[in-house]
Structure formats: structure tokens, C-alpha cells
PDB file of N, CA and C in Angstrom:
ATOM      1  N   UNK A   1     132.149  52.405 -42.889  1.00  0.00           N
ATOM      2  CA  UNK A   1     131.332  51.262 -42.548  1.00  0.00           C
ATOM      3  C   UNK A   1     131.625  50.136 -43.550  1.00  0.00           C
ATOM      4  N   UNK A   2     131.358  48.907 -43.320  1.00  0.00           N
ATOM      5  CA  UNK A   2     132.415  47.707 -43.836  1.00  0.00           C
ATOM      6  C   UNK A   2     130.690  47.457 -45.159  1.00  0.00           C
ATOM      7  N   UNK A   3     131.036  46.473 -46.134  1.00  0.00           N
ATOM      8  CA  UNK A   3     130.289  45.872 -46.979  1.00  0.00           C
ATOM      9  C   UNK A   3     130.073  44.625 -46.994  1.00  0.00           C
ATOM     10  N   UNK A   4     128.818  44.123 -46.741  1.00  0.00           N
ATOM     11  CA  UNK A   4     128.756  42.488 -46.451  1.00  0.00           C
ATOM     12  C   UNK A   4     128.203  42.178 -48.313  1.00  0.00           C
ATOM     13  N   UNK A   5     128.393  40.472 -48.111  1.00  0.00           N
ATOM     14  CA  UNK A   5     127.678  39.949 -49.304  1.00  0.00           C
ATOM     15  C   UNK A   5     127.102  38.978 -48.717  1.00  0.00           C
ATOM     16  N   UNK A   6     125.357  39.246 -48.777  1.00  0.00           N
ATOM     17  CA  UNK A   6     124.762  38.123 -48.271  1.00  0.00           C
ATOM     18  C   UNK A   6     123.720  37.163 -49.181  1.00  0.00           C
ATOM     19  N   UNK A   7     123.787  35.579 -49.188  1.00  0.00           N
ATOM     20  CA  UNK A   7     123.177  34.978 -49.942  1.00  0.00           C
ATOM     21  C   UNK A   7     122.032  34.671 -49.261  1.00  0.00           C
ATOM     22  N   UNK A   8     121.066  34.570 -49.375  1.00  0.00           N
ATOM     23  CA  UNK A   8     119.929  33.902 -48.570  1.00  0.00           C
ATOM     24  C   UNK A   8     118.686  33.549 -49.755  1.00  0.00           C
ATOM     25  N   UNK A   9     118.005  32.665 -48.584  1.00  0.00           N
ATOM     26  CA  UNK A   9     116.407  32.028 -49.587  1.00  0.00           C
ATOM     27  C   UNK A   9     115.974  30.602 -48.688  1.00  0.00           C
ATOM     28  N   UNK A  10     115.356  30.464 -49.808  1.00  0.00           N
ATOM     29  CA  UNK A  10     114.633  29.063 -49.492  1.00  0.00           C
ATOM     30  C   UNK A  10     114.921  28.168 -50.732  1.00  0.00           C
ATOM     31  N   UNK A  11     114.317  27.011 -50.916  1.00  0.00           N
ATOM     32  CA  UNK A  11     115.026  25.936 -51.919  1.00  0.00           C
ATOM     33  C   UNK A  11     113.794  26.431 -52.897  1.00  0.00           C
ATOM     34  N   UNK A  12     113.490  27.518 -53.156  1.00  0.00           N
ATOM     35  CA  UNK A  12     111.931  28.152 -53.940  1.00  0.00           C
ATOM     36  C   UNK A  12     113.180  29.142 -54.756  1.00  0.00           C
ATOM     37  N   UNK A  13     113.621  30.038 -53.755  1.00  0.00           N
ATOM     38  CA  UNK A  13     114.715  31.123 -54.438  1.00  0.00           C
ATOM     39  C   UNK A  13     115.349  31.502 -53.548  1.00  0.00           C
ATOM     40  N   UNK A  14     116.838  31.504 -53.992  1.00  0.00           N
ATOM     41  CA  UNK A  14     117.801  32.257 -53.454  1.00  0.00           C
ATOM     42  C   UNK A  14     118.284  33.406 -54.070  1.00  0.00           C
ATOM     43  N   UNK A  15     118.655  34.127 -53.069  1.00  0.00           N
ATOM     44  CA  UNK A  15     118.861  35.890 -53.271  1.00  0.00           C
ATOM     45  C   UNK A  15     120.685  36.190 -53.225  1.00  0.00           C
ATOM     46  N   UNK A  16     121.369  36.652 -53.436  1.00  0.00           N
ATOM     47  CA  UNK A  16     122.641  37.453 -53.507  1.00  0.00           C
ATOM     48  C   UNK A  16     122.958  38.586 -53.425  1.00  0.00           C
ATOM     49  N   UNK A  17     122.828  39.484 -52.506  1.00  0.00           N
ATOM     50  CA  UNK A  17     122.776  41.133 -52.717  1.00  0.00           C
ATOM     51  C   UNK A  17     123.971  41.811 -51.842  1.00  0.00           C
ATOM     52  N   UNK A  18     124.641  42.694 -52.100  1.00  0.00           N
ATOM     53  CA  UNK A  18     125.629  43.456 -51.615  1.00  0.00           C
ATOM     54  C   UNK A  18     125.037  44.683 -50.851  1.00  0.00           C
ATOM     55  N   UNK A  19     125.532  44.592 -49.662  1.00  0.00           N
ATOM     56  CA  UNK A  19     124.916  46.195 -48.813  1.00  0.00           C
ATOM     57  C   UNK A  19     126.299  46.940 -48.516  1.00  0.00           C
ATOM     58  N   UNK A  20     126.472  48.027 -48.820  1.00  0.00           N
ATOM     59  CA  UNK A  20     127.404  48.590 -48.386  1.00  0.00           C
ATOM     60  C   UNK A  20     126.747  49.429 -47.327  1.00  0.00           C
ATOM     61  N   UNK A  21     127.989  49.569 -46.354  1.00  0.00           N
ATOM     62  CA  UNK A  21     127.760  50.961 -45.123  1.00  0.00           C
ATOM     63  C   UNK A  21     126.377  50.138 -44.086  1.00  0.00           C
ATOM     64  N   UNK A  22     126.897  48.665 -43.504  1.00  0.00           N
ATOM     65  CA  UNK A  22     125.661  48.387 -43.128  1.00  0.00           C
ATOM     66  C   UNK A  22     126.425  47.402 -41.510  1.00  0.00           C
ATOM     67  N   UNK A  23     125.898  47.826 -40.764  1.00  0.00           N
ATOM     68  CA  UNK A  23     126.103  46.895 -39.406  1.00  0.00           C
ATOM     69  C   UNK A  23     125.013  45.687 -39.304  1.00  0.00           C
ATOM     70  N   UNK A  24     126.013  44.410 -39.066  1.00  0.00           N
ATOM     71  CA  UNK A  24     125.213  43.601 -39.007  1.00  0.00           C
ATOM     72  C   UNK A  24     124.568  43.192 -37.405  1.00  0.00           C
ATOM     73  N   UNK A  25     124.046  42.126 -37.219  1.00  0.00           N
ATOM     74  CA  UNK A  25     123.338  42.269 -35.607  1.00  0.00           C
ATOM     75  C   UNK A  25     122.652  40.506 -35.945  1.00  0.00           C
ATOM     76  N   UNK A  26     123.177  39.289 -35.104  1.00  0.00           N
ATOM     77  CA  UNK A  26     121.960  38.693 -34.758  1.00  0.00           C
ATOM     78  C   UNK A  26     121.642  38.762 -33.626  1.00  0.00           C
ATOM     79  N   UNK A  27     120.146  38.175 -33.432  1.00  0.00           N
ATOM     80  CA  UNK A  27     119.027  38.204 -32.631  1.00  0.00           C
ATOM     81  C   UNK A  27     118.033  37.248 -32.306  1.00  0.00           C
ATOM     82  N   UNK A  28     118.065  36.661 -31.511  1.00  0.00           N
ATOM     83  CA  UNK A  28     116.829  35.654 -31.633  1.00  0.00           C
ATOM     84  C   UNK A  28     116.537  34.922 -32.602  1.00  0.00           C
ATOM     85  N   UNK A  29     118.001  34.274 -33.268  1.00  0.00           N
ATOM     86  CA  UNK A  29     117.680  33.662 -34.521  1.00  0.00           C
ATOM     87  C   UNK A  29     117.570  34.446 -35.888  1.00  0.00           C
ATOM     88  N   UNK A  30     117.494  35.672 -35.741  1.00  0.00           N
ATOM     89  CA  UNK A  30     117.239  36.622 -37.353  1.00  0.00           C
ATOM     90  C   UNK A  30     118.989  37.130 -37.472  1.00  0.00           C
ATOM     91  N   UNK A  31     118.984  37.658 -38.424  1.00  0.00           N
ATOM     92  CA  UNK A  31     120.031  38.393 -38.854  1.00  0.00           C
ATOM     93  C   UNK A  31     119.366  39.770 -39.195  1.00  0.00           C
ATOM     94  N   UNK A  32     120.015  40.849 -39.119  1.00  0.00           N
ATOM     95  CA  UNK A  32     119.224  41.826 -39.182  1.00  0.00           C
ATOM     96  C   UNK A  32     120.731  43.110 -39.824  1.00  0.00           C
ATOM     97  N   UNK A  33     120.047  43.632 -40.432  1.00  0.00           N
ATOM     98  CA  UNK A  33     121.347  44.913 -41.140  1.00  0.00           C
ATOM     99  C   UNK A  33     120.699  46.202 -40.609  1.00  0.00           C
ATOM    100  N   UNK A  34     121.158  46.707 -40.148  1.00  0.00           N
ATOM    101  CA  UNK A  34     121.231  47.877 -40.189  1.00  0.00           C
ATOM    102  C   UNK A  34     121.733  49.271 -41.004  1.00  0.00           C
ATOM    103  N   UNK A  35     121.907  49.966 -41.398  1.00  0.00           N
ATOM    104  CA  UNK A  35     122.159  51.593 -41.852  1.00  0.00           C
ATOM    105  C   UNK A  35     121.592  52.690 -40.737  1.00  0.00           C
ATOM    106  N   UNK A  36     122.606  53.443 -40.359  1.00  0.00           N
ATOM    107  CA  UNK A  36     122.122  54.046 -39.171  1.00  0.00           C
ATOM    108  C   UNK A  36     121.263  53.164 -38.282  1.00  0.00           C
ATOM    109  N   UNK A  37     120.688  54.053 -37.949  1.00  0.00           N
ATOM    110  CA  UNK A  37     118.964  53.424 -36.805  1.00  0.00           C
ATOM    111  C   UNK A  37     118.452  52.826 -37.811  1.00  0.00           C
ATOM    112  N   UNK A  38     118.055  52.765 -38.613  1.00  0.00           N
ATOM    113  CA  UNK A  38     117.087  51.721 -39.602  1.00  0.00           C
ATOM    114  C   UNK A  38     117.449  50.437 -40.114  1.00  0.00           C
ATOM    115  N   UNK A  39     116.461  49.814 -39.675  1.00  0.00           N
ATOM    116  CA  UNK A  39     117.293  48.314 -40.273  1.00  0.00           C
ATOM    117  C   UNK A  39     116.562  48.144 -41.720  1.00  0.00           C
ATOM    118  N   UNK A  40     117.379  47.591 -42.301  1.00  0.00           N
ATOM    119  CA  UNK A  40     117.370  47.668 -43.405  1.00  0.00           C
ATOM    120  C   UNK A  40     117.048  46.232 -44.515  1.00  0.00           C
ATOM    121  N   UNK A  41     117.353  45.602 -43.119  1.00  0.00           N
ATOM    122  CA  UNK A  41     116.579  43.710 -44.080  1.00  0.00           C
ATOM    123  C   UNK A  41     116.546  43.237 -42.810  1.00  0.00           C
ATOM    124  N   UNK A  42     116.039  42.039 -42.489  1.00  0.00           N
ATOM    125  CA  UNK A  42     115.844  40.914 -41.699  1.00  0.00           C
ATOM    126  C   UNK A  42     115.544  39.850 -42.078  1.00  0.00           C
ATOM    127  N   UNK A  43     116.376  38.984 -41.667  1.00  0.00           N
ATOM    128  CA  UNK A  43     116.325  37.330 -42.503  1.00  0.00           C
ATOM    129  C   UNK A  43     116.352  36.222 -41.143  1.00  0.00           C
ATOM    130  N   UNK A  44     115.946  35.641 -41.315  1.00  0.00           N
ATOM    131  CA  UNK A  44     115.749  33.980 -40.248  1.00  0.00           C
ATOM    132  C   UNK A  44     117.199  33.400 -40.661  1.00  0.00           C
ATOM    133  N   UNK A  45     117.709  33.432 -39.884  1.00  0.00           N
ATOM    134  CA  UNK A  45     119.095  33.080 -39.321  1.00  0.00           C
ATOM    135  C   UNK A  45     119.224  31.400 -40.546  1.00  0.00           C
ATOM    136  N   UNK A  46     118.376  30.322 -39.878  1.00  0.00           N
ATOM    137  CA  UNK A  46     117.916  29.714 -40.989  1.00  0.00           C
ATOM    138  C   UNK A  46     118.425  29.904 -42.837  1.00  0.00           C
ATOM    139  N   UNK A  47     117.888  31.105 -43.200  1.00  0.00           N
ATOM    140  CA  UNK A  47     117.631  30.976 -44.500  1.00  0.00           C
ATOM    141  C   UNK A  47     118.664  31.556 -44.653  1.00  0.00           C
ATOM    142  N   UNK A  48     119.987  32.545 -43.960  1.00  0.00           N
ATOM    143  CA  UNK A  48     121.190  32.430 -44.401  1.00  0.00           C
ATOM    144  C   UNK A  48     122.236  31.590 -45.331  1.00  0.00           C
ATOM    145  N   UNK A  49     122.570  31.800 -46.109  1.00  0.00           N
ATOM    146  CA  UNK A  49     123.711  30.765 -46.825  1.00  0.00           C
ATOM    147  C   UNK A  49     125.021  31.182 -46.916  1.00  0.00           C
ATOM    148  N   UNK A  50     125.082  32.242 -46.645  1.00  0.00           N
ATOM    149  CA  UNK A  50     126.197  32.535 -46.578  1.00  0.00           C
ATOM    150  C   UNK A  50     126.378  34.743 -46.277  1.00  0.00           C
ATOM    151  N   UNK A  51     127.360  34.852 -45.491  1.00  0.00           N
ATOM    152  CA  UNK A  51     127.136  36.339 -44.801  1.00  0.00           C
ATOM    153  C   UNK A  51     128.851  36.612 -45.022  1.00  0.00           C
ATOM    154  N   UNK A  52     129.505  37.115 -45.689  1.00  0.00           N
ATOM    155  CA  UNK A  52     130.748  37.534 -46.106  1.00  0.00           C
ATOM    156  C   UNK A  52     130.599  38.661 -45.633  1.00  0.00           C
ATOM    157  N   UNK A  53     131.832  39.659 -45.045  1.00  0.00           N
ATOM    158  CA  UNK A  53     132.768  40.638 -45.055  1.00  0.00           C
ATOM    159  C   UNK A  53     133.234  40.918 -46.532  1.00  0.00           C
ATOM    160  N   UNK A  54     133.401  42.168 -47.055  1.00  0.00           N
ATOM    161  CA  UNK A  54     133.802  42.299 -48.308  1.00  0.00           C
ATOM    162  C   UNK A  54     134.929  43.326 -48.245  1.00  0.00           C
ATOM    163  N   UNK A  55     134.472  43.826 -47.564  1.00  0.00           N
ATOM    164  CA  UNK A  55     135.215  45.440 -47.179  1.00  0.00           C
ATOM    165  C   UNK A  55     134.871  45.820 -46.467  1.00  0.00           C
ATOM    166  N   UNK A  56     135.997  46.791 -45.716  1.00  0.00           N
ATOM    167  CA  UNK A  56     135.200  48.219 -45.007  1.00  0.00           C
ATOM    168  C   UNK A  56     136.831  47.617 -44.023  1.00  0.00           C
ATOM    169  N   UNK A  57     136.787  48.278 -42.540  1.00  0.00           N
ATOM    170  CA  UNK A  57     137.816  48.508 -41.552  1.00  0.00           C
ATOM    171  C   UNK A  57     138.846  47.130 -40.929  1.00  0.00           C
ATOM    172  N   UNK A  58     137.641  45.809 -40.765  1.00  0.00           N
ATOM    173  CA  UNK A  58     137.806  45.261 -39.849  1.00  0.00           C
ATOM    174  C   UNK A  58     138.342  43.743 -41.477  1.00  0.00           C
ATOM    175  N   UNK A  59     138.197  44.272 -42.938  1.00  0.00           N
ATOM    176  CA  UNK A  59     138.117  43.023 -43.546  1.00  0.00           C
ATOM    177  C   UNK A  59     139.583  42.647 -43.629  1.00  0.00           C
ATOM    178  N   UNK A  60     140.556  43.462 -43.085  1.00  0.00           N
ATOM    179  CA  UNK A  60     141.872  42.603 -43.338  1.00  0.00           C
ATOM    180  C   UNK A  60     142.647  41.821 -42.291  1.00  0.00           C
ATOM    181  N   UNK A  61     141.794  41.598 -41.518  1.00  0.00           N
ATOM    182  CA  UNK A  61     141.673  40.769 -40.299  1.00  0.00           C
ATOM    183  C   UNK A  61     141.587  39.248 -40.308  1.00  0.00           C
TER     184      UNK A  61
END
């Protein structure tokens, strides 16, 4: 499963965190991660700043 790096926040605080082993999914405006069946964060599409590929199958594409 591939590794994203995602930045997100508001102009209050922004966040930077690495998920490995995680499918991403938007939806109705959210971004949403998954691990297995469980999702594992959900963010307002919005407060995205940035959603990188880091690794995993599909990053040498």
C-alpha cells in the first residue's frame, strides 16, 4: 500500500503528517484515508494544502 504526505489546516494551524499503508478517497468535498475498512482521518477538501504520493506501487508513475 503506497504512503501519502498530507499538509492540511486552517490559517489558525497547519498540520504535516505521513500515513503509510493508506488508500485515499474523495467525497463530497472531504478527503478521507482509509487503512483497511477504517478510515482513518477526514479533512474538508478545502483545508487540504497539499496531498503527495511518497511511495508505495503506483509512485514511479
Amino acid at each position: 500500500m503506497p504512503t501519502y504526505r498530507m499538509v492540511y489546516g486552517d490559517s489558525e494551524q497547519v498540520v504535516q503528517e505521513t500515513f503509510d499503508d493508506v488508500e485515499v478517497q474523495r467525497e463530497d468535498g472531504w478527503v478521507v484515508l482509509f487503512r483497511g475498512p477504517d478510515a482513518i482521518l477526514r479533512v474538508q477538501e478545502d483545508h487540504v494544502q497539499a496531498l503527495d504520493l511518497v511511495e508505495g506501487p503506483d509512485a514511479s508513475r
